[in-house]
PDB file of N, CA and C in Angstrom:
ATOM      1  N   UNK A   1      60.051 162.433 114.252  1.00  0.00           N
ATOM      2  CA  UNK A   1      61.414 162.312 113.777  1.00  0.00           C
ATOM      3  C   UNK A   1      62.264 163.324 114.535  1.00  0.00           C
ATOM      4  N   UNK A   2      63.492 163.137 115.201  1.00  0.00           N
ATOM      5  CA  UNK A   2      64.176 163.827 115.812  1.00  0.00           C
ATOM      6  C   UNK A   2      65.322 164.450 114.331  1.00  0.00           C
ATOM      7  N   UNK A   3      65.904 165.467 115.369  1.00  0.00           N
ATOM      8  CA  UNK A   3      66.592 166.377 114.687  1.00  0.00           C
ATOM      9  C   UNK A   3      67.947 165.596 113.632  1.00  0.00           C
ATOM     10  N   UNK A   4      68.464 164.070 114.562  1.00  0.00           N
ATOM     11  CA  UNK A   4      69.577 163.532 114.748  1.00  0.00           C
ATOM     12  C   UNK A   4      68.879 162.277 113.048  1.00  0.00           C
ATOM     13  N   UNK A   5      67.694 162.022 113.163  1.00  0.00           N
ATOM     14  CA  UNK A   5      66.941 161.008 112.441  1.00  0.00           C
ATOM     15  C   UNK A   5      66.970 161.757 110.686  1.00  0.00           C
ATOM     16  N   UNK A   6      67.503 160.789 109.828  1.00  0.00           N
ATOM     17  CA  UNK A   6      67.265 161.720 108.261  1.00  0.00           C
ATOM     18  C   UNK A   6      66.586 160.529 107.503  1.00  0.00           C
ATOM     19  N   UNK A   7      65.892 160.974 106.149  1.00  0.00           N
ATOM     20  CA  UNK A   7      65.239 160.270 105.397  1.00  0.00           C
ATOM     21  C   UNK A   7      66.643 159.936 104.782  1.00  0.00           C
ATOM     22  N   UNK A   8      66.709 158.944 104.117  1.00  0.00           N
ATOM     23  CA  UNK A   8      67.462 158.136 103.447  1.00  0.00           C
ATOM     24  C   UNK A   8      66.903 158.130 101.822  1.00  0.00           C
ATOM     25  N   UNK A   9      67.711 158.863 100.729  1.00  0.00           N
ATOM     26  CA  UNK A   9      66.981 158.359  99.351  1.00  0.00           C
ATOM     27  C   UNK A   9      66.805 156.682  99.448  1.00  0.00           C
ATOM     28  N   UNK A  10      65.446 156.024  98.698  1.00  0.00           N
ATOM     29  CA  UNK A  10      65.565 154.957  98.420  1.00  0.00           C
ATOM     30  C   UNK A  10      67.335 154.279  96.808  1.00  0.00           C
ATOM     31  N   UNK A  11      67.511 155.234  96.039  1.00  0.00           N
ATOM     32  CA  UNK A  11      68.767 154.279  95.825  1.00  0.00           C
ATOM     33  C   UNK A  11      69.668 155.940  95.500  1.00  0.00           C
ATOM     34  N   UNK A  12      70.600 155.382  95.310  1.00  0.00           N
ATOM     35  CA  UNK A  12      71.770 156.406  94.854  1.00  0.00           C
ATOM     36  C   UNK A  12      71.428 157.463  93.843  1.00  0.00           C
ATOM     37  N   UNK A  13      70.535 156.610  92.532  1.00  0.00           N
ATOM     38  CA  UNK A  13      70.167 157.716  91.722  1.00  0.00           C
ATOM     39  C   UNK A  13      69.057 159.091  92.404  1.00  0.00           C
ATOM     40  N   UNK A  14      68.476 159.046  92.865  1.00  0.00           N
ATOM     41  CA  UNK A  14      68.148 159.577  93.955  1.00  0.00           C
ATOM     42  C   UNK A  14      68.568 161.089  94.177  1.00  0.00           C
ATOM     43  N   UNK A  15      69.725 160.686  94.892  1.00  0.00           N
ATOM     44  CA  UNK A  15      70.585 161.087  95.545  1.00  0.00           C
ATOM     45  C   UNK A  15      70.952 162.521  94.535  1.00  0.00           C
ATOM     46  N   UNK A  16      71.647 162.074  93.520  1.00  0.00           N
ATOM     47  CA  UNK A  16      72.556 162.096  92.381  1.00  0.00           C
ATOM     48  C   UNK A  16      71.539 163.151  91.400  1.00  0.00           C
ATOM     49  N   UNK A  17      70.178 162.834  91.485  1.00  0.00           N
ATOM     50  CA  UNK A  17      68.919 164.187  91.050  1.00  0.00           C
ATOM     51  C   UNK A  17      68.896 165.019  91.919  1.00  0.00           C
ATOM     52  N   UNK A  18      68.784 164.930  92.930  1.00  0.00           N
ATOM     53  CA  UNK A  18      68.568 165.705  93.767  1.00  0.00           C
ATOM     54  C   UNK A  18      69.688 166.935  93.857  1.00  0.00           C
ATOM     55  N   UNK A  19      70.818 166.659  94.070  1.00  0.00           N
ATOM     56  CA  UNK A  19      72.051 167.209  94.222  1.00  0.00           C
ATOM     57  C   UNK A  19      72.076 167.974  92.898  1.00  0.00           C
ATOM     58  N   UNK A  20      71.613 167.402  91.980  1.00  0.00           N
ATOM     59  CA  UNK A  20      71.992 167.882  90.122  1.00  0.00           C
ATOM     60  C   UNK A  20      70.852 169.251  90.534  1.00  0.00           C
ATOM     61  N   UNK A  21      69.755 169.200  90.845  1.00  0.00           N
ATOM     62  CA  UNK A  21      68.821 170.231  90.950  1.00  0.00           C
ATOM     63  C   UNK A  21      67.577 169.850  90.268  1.00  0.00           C
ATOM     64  N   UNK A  22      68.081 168.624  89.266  1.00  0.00           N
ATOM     65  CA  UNK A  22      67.235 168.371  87.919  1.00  0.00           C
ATOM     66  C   UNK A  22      65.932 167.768  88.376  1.00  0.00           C
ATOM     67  N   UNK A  23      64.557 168.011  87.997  1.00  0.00           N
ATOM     68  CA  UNK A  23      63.365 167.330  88.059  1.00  0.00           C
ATOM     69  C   UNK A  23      63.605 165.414  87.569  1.00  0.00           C
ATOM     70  N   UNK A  24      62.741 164.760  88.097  1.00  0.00           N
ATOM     71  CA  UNK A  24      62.737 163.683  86.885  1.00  0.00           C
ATOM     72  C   UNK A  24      62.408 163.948  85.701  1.00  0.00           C
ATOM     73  N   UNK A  25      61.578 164.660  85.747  1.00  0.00           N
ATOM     74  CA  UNK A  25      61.226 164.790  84.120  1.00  0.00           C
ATOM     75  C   UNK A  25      62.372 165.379  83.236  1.00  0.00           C
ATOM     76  N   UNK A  26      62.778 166.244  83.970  1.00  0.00           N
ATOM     77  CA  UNK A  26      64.154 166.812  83.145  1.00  0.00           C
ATOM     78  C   UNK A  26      65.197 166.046  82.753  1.00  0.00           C
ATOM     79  N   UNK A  27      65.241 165.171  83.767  1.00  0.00           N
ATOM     80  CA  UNK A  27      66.373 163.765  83.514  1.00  0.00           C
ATOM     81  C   UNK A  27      65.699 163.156  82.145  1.00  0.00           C
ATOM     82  N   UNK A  28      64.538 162.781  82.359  1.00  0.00           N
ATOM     83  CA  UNK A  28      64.381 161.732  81.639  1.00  0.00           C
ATOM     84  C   UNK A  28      64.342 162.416  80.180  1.00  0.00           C
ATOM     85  N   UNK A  29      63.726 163.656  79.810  1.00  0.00           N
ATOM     86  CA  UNK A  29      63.822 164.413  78.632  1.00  0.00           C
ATOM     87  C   UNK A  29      65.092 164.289  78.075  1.00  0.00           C
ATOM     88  N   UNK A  30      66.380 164.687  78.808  1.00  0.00           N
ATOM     89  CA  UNK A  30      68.160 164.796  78.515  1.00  0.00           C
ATOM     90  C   UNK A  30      68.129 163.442  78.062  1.00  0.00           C
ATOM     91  N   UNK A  31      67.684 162.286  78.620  1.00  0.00           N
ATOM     92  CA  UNK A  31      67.991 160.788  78.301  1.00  0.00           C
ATOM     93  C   UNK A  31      67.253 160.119  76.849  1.00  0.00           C
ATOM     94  N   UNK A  32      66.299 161.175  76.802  1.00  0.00           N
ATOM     95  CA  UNK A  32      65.303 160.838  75.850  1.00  0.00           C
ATOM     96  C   UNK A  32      64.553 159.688  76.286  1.00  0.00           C
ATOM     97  N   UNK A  33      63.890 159.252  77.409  1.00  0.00           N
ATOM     98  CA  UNK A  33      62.863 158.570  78.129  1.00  0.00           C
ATOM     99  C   UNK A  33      61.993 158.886  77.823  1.00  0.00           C
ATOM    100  N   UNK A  34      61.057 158.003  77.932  1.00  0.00           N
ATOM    101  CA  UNK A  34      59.162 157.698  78.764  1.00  0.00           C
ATOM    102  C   UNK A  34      59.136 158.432  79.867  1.00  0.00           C
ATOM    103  N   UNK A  35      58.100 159.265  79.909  1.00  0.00           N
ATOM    104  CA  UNK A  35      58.119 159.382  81.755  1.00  0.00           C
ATOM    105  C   UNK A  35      57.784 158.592  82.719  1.00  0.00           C
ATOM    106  N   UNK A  36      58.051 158.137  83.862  1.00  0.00           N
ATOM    107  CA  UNK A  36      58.283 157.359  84.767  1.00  0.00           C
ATOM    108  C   UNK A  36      58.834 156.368  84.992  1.00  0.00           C
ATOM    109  N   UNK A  37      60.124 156.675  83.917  1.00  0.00           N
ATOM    110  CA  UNK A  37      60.987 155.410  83.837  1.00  0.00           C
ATOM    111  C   UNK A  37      61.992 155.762  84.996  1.00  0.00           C
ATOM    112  N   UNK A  38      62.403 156.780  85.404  1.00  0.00           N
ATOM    113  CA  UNK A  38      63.335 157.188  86.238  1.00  0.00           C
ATOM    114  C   UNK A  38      62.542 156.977  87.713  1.00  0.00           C
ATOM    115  N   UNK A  39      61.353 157.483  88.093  1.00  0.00           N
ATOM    116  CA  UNK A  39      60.706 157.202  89.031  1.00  0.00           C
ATOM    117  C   UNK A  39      60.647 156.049  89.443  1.00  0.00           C
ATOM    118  N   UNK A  40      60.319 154.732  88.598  1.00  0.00           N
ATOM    119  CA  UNK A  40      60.628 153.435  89.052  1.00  0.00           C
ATOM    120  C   UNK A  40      61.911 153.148  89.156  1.00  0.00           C
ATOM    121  N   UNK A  41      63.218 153.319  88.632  1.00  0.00           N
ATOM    122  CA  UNK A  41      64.521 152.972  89.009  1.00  0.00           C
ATOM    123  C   UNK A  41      64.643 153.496  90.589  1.00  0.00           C
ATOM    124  N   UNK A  42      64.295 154.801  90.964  1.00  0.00           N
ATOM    125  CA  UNK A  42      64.478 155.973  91.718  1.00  0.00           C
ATOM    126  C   UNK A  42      63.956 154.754  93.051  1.00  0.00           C
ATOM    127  N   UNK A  43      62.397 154.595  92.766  1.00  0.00           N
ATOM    128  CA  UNK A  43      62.209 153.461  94.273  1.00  0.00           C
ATOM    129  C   UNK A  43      62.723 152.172  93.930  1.00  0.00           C
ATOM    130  N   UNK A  44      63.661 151.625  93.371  1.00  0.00           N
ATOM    131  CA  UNK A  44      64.203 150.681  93.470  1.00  0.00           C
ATOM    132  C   UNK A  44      64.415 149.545  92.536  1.00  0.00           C
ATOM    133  N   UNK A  45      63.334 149.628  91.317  1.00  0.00           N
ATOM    134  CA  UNK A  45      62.918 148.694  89.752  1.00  0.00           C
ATOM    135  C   UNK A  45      64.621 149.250  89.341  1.00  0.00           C
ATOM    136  N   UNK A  46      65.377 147.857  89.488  1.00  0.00           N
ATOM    137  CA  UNK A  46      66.586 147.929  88.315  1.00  0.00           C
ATOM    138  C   UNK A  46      66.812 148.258  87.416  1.00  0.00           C
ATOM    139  N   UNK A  47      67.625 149.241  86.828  1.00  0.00           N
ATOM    140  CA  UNK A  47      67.467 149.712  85.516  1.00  0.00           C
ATOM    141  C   UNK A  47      68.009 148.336  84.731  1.00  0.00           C
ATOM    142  N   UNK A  48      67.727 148.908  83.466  1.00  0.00           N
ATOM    143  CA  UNK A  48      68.160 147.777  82.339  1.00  0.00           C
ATOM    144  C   UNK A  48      69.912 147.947  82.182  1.00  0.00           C
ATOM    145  N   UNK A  49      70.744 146.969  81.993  1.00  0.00           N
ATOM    146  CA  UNK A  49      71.941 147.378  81.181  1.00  0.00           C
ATOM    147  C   UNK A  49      72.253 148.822  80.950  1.00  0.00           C
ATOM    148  N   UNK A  50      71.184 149.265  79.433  1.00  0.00           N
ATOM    149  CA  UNK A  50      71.789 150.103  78.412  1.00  0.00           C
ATOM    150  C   UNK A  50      71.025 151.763  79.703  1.00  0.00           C
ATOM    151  N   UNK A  51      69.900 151.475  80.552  1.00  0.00           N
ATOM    152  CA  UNK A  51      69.828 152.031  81.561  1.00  0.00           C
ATOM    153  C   UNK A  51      70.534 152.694  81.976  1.00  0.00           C
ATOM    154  N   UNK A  52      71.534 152.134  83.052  1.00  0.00           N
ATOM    155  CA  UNK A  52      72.527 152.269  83.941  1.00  0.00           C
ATOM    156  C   UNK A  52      73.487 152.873  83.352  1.00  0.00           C
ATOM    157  N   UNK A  53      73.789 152.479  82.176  1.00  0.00           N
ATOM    158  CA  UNK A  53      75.073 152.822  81.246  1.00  0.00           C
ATOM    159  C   UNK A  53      74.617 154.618  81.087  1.00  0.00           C
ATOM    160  N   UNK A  54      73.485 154.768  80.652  1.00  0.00           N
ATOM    161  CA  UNK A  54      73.057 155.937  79.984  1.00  0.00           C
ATOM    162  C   UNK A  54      72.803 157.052  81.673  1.00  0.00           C
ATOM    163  N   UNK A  55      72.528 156.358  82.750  1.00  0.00           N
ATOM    164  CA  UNK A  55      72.603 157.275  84.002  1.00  0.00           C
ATOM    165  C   UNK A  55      73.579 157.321  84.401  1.00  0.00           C
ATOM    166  N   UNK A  56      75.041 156.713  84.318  1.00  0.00           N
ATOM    167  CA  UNK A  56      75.770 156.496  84.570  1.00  0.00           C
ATOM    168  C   UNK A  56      76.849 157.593  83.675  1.00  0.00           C
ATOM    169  N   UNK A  57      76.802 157.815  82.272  1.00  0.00           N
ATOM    170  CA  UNK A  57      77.458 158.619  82.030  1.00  0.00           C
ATOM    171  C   UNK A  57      76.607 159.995  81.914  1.00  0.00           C
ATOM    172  N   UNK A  58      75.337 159.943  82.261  1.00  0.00           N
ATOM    173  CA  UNK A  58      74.947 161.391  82.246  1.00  0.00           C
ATOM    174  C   UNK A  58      75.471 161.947  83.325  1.00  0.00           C
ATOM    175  N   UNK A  59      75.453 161.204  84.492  1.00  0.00           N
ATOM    176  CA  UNK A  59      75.930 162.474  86.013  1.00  0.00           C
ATOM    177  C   UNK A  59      77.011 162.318  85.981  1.00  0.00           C
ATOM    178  N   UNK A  60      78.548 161.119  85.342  1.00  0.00           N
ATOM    179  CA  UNK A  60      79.130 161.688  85.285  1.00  0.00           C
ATOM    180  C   UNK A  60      79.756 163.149  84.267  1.00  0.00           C
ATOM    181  N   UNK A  61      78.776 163.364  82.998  1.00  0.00           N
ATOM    182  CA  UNK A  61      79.102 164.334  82.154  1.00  0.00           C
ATOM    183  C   UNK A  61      78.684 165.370  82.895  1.00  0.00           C
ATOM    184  N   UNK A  62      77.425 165.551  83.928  1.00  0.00           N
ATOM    185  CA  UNK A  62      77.113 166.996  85.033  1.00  0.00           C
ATOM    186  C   UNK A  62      78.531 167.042  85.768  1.00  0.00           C
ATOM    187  N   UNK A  63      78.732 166.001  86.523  1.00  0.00           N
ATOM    188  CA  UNK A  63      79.901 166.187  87.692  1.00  0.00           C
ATOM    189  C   UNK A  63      81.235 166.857  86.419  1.00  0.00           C
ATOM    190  N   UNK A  64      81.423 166.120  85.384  1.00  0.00           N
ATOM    191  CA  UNK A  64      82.500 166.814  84.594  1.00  0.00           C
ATOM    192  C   UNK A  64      82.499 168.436  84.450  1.00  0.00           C
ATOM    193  N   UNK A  65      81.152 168.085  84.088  1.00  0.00           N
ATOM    194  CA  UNK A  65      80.814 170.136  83.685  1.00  0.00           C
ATOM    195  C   UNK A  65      80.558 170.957  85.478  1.00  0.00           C
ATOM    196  N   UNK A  66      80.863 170.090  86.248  1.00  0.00           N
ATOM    197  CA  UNK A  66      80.405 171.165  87.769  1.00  0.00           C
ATOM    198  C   UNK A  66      78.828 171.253  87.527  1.00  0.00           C
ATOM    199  N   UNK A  67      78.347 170.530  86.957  1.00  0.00           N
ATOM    200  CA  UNK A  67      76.735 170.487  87.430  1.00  0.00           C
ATOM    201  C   UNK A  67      76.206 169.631  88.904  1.00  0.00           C
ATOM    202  N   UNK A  68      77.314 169.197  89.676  1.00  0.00           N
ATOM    203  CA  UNK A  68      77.174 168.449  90.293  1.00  0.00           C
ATOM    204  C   UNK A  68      77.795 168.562  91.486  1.00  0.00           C
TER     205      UNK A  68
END
């Protein structure tokens, strides 16, 4: 891999942990999850509806508070 070449998260949520600092597990604890429910969204398994809704306002409530 050259200097110019970067890994790419597989989806946005990804991204969006990474940047937060947060483990999956830590996500998924805040969400009140199963573990490895975030890991499968993470490589690409669609979240559900009420899913998306619930990742969706958690990073935006980090980005609100500057966790993000």
């Amino acid at each position: 891999m050259t200097s110019e070449q970067t890994i790419q998260p597989s989806t946005p949520w990804v991204e969006l942990r990474r940047v937060s600092g947060l483990s999956q597990r830590e996500v998924e604890r805040r969400l009140g999850w199963k573990t490895g429910h975030l890991s499968w969204i993470e490589r690409g398994i669609r979240p559900s509806p009420e899913q998306d809704q619930q990742l969706r306002r958690f990073y935006a409530e980090l980005l609100a508070e500057g966790g993000l």
